[in-house]
Every structure is written in structure tokens, then in C-alpha cells.
N, C-alpha and C. Protein backbone atom coordinates (compact mmCIF):
# COMPACT_ATOMS: atom_id res chain seq x y z
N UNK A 1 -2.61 47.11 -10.84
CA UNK A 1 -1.27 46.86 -11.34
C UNK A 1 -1.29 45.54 -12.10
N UNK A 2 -1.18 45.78 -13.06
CA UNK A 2 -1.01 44.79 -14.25
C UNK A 2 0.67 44.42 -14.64
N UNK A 3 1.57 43.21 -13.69
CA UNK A 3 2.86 43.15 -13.81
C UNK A 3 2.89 42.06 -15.05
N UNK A 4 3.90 41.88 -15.68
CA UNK A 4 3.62 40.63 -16.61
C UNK A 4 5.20 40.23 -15.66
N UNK A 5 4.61 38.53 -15.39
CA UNK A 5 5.67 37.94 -14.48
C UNK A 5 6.26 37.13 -15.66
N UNK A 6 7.55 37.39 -15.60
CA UNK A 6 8.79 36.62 -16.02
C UNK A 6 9.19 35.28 -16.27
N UNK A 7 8.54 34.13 -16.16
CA UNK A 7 8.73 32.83 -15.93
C UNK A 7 9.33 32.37 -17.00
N UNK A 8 9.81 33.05 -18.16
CA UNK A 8 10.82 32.32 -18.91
C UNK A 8 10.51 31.30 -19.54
N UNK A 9 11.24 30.13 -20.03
CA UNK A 9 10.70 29.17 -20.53
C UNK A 9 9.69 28.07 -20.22
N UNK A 10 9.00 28.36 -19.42
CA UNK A 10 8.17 27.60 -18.23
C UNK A 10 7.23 26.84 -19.24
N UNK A 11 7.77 25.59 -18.92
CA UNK A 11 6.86 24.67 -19.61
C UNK A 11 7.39 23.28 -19.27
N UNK A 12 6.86 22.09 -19.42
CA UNK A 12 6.87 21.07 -19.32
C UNK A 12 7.26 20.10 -20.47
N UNK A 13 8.85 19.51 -20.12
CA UNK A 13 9.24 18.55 -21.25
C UNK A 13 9.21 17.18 -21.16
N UNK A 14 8.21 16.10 -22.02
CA UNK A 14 8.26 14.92 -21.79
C UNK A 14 9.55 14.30 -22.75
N UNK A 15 10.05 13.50 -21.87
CA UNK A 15 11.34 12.63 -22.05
C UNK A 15 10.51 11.25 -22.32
N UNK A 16 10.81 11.07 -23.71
CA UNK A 16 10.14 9.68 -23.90
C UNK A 16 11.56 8.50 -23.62
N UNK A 17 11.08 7.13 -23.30
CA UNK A 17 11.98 6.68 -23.38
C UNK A 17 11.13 4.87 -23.78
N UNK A 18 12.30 4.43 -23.83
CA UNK A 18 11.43 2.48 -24.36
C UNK A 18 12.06 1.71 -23.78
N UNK A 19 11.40 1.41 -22.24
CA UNK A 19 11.64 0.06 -22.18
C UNK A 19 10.88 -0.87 -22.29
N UNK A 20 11.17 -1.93 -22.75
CA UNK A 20 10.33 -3.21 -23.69
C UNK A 20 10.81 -4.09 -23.23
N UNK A 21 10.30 -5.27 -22.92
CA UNK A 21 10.97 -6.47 -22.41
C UNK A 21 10.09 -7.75 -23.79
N UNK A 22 11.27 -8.44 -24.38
CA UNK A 22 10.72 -9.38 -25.34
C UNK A 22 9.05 -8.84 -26.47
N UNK A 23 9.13 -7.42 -26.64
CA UNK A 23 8.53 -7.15 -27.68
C UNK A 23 9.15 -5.88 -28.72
N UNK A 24 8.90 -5.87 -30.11
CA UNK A 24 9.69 -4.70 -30.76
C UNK A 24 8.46 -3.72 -30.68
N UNK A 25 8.41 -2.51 -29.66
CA UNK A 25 7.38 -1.49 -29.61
C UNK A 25 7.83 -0.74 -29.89
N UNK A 26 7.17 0.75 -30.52
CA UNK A 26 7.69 2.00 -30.19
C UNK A 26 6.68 2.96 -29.68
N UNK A 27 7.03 3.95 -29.46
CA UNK A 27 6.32 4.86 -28.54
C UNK A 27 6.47 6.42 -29.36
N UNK A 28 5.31 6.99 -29.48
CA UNK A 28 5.46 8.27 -29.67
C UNK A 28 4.81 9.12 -29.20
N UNK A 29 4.96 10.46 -28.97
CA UNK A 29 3.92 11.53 -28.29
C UNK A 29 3.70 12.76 -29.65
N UNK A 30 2.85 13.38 -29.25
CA UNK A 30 2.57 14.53 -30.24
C UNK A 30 3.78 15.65 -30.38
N UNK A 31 3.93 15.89 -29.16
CA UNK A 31 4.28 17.09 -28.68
C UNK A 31 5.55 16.57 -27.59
N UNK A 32 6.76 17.12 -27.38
CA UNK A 32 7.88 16.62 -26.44
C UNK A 32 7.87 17.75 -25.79
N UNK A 33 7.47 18.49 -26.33
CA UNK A 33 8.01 20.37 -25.40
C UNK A 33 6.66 20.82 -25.21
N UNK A 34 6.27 21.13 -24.15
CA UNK A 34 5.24 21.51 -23.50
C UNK A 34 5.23 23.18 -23.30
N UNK A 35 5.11 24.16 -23.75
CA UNK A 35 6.06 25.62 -23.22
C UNK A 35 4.64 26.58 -23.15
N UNK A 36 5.29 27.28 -22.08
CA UNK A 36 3.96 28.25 -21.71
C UNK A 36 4.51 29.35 -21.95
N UNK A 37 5.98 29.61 -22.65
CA UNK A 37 6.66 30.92 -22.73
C UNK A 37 6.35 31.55 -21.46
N UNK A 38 6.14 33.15 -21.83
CA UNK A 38 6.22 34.16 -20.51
C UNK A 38 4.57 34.43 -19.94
N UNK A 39 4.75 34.15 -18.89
CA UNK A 39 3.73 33.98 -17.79
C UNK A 39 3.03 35.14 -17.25
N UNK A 40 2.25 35.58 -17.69
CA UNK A 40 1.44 37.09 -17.56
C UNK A 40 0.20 37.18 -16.54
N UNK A 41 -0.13 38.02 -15.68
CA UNK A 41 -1.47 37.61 -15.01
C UNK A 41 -2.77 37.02 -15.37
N UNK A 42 -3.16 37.65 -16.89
CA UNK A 42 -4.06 37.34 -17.42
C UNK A 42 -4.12 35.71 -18.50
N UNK A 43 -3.03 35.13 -18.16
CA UNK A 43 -2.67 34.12 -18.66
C UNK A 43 -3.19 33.01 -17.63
N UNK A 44 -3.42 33.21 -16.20
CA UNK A 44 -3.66 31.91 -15.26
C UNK A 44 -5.12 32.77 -14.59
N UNK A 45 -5.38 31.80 -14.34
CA UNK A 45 -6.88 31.59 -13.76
C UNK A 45 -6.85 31.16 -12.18
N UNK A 46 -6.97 32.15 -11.31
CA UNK A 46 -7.17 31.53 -10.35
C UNK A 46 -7.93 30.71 -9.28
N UNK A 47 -7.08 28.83 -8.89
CA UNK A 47 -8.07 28.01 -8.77
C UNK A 47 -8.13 27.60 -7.56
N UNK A 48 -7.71 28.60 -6.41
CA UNK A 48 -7.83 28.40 -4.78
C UNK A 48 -7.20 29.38 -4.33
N UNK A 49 -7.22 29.60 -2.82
CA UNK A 49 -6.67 30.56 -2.30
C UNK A 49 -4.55 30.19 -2.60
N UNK A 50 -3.92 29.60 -2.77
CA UNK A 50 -3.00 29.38 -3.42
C UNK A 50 -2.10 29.04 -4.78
N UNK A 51 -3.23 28.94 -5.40
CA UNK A 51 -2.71 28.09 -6.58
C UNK A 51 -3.53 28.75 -7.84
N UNK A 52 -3.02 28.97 -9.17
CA UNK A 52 -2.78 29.92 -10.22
C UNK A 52 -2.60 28.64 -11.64
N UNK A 53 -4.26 28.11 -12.55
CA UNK A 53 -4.05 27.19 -13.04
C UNK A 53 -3.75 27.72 -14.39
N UNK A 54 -2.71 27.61 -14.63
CA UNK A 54 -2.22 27.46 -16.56
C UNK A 54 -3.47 27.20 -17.54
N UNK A 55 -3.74 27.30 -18.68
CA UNK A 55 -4.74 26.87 -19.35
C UNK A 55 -4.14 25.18 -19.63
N UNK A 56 -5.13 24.13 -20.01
CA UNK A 56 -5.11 22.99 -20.37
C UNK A 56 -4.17 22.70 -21.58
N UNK A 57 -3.41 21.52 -21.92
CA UNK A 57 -2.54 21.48 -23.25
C UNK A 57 -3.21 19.62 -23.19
N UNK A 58 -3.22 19.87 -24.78
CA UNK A 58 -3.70 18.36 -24.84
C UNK A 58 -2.00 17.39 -25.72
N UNK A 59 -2.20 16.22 -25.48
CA UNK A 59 -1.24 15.45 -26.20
C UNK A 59 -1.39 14.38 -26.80
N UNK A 60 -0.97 13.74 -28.05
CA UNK A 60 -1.97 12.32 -28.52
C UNK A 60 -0.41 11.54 -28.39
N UNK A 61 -0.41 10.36 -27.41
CA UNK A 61 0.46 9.32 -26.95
C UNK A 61 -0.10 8.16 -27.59
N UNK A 62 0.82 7.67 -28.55
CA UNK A 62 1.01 6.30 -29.00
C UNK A 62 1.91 5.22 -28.79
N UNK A 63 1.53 3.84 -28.70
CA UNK A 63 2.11 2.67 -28.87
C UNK A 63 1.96 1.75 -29.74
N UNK A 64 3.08 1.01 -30.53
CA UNK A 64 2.97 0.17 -31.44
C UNK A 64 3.84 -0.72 -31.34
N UNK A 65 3.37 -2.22 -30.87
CA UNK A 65 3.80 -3.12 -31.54
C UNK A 65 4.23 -4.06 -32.72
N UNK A 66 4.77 -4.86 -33.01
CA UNK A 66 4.98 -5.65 -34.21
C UNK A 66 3.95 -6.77 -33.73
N UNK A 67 4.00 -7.43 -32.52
CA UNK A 67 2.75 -8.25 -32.47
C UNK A 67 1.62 -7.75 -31.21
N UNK A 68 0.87 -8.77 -31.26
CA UNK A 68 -0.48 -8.74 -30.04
C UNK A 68 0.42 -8.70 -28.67
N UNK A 69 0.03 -7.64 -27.72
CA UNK A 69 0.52 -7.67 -26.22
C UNK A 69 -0.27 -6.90 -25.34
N UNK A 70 -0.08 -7.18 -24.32
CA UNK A 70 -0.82 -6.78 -23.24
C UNK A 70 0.39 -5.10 -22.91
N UNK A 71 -0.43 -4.11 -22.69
CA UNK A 71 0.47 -3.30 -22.89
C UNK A 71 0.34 -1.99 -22.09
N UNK A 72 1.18 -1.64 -21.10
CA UNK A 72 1.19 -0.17 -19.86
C UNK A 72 2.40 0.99 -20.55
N UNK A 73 1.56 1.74 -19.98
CA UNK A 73 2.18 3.29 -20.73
C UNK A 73 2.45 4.14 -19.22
N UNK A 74 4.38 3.64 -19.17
CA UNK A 74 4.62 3.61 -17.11
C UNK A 74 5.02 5.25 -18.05
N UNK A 75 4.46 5.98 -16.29
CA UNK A 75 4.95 7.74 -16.21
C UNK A 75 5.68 7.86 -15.20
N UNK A 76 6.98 8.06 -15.62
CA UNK A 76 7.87 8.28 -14.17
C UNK A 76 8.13 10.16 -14.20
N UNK A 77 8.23 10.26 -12.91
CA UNK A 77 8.48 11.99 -12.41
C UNK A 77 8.54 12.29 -11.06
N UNK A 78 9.65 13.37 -10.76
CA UNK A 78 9.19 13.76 -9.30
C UNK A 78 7.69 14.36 -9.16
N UNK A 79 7.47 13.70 -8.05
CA UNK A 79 5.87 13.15 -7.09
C UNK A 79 6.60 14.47 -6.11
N UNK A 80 5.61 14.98 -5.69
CA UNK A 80 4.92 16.68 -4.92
C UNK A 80 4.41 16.18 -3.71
N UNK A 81 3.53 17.23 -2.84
CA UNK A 81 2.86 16.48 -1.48
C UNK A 81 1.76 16.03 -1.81
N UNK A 82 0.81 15.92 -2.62
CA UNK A 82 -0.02 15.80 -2.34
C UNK A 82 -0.33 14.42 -3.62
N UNK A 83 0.75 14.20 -4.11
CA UNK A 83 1.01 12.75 -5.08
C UNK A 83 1.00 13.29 -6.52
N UNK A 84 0.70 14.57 -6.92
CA UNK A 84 0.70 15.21 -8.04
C UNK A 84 2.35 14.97 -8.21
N UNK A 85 2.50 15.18 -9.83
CA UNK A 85 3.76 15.54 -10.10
C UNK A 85 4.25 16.79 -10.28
N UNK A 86 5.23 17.51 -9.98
CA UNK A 86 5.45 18.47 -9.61
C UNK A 86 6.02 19.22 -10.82
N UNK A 87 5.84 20.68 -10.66
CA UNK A 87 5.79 21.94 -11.74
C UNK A 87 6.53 22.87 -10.98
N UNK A 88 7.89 22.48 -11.91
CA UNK A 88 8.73 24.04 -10.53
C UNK A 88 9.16 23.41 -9.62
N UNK A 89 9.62 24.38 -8.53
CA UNK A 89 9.80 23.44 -7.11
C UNK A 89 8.80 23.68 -6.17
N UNK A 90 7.49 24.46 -6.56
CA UNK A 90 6.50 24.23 -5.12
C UNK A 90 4.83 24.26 -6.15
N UNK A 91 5.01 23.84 -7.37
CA UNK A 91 3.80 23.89 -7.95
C UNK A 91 3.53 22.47 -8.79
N UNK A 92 2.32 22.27 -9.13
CA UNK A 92 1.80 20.85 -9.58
C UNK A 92 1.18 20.75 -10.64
N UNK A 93 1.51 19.55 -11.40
CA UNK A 93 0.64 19.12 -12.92
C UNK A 93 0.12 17.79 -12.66
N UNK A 94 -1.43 18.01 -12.76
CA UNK A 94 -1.91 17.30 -13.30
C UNK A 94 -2.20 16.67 -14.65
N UNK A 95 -2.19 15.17 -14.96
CA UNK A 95 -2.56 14.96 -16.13
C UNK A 95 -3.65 13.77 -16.31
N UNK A 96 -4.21 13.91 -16.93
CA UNK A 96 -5.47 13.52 -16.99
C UNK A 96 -5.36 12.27 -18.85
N UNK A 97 -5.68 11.10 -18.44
CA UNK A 97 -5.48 10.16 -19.92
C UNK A 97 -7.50 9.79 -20.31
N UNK A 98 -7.33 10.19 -21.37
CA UNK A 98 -8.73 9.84 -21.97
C UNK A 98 -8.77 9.46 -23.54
N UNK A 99 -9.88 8.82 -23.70
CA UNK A 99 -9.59 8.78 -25.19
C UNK A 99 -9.14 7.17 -26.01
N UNK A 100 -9.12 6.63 -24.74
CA UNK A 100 -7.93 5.63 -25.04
C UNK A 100 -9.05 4.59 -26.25
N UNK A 101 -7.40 4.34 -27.00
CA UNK A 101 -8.05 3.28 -28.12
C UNK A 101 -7.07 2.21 -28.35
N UNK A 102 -7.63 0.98 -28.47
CA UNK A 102 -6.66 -0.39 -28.62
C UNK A 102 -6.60 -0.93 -29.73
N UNK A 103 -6.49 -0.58 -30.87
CA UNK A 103 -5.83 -1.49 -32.54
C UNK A 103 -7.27 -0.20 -33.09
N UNK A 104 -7.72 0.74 -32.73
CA UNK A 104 -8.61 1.71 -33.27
C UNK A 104 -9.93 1.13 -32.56
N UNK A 105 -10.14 0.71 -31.75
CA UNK A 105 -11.36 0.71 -30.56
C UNK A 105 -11.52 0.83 -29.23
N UNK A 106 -12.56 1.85 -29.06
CA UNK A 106 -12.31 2.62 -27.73
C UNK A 106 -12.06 1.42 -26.64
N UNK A 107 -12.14 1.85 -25.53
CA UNK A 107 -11.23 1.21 -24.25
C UNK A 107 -11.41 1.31 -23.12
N UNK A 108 -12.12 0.87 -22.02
CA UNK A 108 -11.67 1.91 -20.91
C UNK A 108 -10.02 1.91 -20.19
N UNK A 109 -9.90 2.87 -19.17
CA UNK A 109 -8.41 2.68 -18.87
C UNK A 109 -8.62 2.25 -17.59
N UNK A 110 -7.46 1.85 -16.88
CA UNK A 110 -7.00 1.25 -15.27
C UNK A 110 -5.43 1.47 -15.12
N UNK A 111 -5.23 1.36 -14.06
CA UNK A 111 -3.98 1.17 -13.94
C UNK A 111 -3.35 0.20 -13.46
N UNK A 112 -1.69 -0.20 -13.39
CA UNK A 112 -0.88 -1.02 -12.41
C UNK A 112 0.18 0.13 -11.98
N UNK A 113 0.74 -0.87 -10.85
CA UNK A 113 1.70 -0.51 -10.26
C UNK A 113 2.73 -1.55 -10.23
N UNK A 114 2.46 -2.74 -11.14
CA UNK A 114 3.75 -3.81 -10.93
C UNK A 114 4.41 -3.55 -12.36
N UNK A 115 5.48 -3.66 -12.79
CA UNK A 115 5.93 -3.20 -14.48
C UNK A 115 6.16 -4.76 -14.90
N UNK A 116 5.90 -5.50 -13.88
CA UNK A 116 6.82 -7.23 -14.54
C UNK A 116 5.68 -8.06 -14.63
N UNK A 117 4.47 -7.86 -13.98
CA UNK A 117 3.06 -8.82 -14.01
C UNK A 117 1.81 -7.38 -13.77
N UNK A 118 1.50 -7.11 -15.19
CA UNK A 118 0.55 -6.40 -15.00
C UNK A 118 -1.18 -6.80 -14.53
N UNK A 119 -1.59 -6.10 -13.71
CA UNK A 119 -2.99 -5.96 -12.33
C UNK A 119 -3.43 -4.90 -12.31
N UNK A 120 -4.81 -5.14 -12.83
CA UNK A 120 -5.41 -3.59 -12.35
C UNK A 120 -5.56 -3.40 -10.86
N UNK A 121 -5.36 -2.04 -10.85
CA UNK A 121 -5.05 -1.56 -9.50
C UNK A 121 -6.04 -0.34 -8.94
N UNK A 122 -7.04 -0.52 -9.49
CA UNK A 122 -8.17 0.65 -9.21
C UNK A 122 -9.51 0.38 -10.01
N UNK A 123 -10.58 1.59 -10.21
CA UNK A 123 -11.36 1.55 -11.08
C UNK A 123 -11.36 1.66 -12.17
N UNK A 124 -11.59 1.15 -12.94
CA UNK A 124 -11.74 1.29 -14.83
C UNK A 124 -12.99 2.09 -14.85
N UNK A 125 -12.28 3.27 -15.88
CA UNK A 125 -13.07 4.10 -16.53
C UNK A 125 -12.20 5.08 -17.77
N UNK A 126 -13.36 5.90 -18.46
CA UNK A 126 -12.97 6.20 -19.75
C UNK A 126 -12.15 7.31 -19.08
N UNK A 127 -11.89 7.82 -18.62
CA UNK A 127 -10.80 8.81 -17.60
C UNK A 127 -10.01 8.75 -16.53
N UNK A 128 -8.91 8.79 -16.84
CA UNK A 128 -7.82 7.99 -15.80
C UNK A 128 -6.62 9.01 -15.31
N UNK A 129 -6.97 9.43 -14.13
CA UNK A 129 -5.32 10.12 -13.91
C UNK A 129 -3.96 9.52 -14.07
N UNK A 130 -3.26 10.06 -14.44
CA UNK A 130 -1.93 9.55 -14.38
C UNK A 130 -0.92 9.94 -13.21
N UNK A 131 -0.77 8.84 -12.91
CA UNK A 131 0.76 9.23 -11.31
C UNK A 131 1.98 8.57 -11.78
N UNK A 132 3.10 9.02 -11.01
CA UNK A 132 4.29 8.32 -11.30
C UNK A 132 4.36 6.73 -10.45
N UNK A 133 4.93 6.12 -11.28
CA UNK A 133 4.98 4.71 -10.94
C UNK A 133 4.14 4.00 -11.47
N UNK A 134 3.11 4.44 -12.26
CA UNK A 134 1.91 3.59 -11.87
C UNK A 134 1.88 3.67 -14.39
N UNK A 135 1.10 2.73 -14.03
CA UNK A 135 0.73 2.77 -16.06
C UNK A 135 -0.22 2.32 -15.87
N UNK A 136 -0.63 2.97 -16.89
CA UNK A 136 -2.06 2.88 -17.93
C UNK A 136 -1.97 1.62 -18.52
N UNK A 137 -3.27 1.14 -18.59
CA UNK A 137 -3.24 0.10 -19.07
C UNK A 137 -4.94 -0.52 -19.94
N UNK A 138 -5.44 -1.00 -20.93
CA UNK A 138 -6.22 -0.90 -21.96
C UNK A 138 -7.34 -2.00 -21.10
N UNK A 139 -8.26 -1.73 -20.96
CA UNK A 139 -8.89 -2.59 -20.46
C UNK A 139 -10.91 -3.00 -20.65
N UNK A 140 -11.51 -4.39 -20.49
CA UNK A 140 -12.44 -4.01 -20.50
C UNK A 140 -13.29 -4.90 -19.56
N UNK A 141 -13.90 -4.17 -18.49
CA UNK A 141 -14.33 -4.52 -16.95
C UNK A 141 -13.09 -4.58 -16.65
N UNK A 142 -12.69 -5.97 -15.74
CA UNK A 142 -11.94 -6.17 -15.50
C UNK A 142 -10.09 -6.66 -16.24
N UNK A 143 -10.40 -6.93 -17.40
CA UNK A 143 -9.70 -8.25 -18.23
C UNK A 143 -8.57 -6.86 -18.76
N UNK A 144 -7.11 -7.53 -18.82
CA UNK A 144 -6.66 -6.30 -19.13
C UNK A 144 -6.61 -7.17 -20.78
N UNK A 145 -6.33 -5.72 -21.76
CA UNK A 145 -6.33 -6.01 -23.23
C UNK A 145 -5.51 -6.50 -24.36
N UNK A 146 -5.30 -7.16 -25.08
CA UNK A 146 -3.97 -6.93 -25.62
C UNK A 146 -4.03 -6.13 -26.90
N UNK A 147 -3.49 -5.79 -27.39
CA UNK A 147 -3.07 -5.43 -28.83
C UNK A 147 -2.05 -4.74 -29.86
N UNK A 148 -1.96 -4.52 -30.66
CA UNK A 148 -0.71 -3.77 -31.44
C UNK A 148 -0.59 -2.40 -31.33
N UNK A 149 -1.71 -1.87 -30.82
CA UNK A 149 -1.61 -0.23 -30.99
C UNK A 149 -2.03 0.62 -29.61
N UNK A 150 -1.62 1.43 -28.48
CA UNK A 150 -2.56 1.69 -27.80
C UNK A 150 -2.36 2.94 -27.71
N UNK A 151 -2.90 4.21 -27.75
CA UNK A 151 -2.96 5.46 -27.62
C UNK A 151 -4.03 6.06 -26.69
N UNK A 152 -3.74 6.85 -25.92
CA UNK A 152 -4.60 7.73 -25.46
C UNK A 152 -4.46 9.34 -25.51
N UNK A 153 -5.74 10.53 -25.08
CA UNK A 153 -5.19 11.37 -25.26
C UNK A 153 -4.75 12.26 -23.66
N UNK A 154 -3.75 12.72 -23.65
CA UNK A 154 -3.24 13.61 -22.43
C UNK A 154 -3.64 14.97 -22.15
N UNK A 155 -4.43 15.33 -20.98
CA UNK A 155 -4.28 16.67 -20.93
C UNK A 155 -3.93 17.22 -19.45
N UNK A 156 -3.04 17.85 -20.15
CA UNK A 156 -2.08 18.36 -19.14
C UNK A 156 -2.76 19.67 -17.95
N UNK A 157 -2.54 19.62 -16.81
CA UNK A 157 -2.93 20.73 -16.21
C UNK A 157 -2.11 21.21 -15.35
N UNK A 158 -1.46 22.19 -15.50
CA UNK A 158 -0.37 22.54 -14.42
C UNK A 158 -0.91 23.57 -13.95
N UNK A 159 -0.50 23.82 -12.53
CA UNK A 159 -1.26 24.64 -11.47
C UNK A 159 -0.23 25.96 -10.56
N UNK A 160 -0.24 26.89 -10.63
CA UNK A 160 1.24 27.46 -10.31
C UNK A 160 0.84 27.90 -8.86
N UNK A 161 1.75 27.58 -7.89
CA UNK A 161 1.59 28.04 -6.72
C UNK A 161 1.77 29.41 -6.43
N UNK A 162 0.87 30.15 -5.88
CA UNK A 162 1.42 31.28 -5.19
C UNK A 162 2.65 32.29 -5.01
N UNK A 163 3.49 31.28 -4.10
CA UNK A 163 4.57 31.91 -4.29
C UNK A 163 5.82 31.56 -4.88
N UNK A 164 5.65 30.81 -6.16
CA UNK A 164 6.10 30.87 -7.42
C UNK A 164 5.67 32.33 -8.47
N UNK A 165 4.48 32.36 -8.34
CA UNK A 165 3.47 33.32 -9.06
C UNK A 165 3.96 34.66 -8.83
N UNK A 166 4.39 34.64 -7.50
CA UNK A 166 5.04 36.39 -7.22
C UNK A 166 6.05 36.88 -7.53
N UNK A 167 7.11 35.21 -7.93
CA UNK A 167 8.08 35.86 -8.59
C UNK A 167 8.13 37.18 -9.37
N UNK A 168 8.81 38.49 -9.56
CA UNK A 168 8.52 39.06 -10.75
C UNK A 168 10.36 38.88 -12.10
N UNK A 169 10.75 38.19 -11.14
CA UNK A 169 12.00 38.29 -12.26
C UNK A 169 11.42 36.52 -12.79
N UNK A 170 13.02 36.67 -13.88
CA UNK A 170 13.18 35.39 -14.97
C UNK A 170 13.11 34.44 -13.88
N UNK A 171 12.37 33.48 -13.89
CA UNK A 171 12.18 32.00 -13.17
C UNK A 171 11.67 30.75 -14.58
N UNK A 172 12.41 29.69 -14.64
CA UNK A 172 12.08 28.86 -15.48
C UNK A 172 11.21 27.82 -14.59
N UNK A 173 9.95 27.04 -14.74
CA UNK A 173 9.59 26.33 -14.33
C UNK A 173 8.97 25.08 -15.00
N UNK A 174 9.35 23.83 -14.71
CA UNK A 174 9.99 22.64 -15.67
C UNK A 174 9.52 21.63 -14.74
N UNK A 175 8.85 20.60 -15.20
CA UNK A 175 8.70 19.21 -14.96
C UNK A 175 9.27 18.33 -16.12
N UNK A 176 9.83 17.02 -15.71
CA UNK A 176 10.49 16.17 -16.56
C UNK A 176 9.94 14.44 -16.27
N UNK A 177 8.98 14.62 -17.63
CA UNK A 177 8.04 13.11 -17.16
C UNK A 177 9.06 12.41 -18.19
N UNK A 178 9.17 11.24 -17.39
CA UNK A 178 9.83 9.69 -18.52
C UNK A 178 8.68 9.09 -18.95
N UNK A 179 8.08 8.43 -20.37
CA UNK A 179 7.26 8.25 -20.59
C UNK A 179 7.65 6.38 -21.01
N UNK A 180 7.38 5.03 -20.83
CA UNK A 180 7.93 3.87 -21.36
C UNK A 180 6.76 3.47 -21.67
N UNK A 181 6.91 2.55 -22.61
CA UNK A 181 6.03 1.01 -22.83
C UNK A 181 6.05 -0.08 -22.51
N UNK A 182 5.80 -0.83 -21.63
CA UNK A 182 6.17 -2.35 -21.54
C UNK A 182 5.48 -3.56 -21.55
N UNK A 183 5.44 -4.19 -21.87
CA UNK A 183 4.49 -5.31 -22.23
C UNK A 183 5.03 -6.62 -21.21
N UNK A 184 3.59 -7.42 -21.25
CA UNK A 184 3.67 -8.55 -21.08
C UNK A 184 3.29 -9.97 -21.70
């Protein structure tokens, strides 16, 4: 039985937003609408005894200043059990930041968790998950970076639970990331 399940507009919309404290930045993403349209069996891949993974979507996230700054790219979203951000009400997206470049030279990434005195808060490397609360931040070893431009690229992985998946009627399933810049 080959059902094609219903999920409607199911996709993931990033809400950009700017907060900046004492710098003129702006922020842009590739893509704001994330959409997987209608959700078919042969559309997800299954990646555990519960969970049903979407194919990958990539995104190119930019920042620009007017001058030199030290600079975090905060992701706010409802957080799931297991610290993922959540897809639907019982399924999860991961996103994954790589790529990263500071005035057009590569980077590794780290994160913080303070938005008012930025600290790396983990390991630096060229691949960095993204959680809510926490920003990206341009770095090399330890030293965080400054500069006018910082972009990385996003790839998205959303994972559909089970019994989301059995739905067979219209179900929309939606995550809503805030995306800021803020400098120090």
C-alpha cells in the first residue's frame, strides 16, 4: 500500500529578524520559506525505528556590517526533548552551519550562549550545529573574529516522527526559527 500522506504545507519558515546593539548590520538568508509541499512515502527515508528523515535543504545566511565587529548569528525556536528544535508538535530539525566565511575567508565556527559579552562555548570546527539560544560565531582556535561580512551555509534536516507520519489526512507541519545578528 502505497498511501500518499497529506501534510499540506509542511515546511519550515525562517523569521529573520535584527537585533544590533551600536552597529548598522543587516542580515539576509537565501530562502525564508522552507516547504516540503505534500508528503508522500517515497519522499522520506527511514532513519530509526521512529523517525522518517525529509531530504536535506541547504541555505546561504549572511551578515553585513558598515564597520569591523565581532559578530553571532543568535537562532531562537521552540527546543524538543532531546534539545533539537522542533518540526510539528512531536518531530525534529536539525541544522547543521558550515561553510562559514569572514570578509570572504574561510573560518572555523564556535558558539556562545551570552548575546551581551560574546565566549566561545564549545569546540571550534568547520561544522557547527545550531541550537536555540546559542550563536554562531567566526572564529580562529580560540580568538573570536571580527569583521564586516559573515555568512555561513545551513543545512537543514528535519526528521518526521512516526506518529506524525501516520497521519493520512491534511496536517501542516511548521517550525518558526528567529534568526538575529549582534555584535560586540
Amino acid at each position: 500500500m502505497n498511501t500518499v500522506m497529506k501534510k499540506g504545507a509542511c515546511g519550515l519558515l525562517l523569521l529573520l529578524g535584527s537585533h544590533v546593539a551600536f552597529a548598522d548590520c543587516q542580515l539576509s538568508v537565501s530562502q525564508h520559506n522552507v516547504d516540503y509541499g505534500n508528503i508522500k512515502n517515497s519522499d522520506v527515508k527511514q532513519s530509526g525505528k521512529k523517525w522518517n528523515a525529509l531530504p536535506d535543504r541547504t541555505l546561504q545566511l549572511s551578515a553585513w556590517c558598515t564597520e569591523p565587529h565581532k559578530m553571532a548569528l543568535f537562532f531562537d525556536g521552540k527546543v524538543g526533548d532531546k534539545g533539537a528544535m522542533t518540526f510539528g508538535q512531536n518531530s525534529a530539525m536539525l541544522m547543521v552551519a558550515s561553510g562559514a566565511l569572514l570578509d570572504g575567508k574561510p573560518v572555523s565556527l564556535n558558539h556562545t550562549t551570552n548575546r551581551d559579552i560574546f565566549s566561545p562555548a564549545g569546540h571550534s570546527d568547520q561544522k557547527h550545529i545550531v541550537r536555540s539560544q546559542q550563536g554562531l560565531i567566526p572564529v580562529q582556535g580560540s580568538e573570536i573574529l571580527s569583521g564586516k561580512q559573515f555568512s555561513v551555509t545551513l543545512t537543514v534536516k528535519p526528521e518526521i516522527s512516526s506518529t506524525e507520519f501516520a497521519i493520512t489526512d491534511k496536517s501542516d507541519l511548521m517550525s518558526h526559527i528567529h534568526i538575529s545578528v549582534e555584535t560586540n
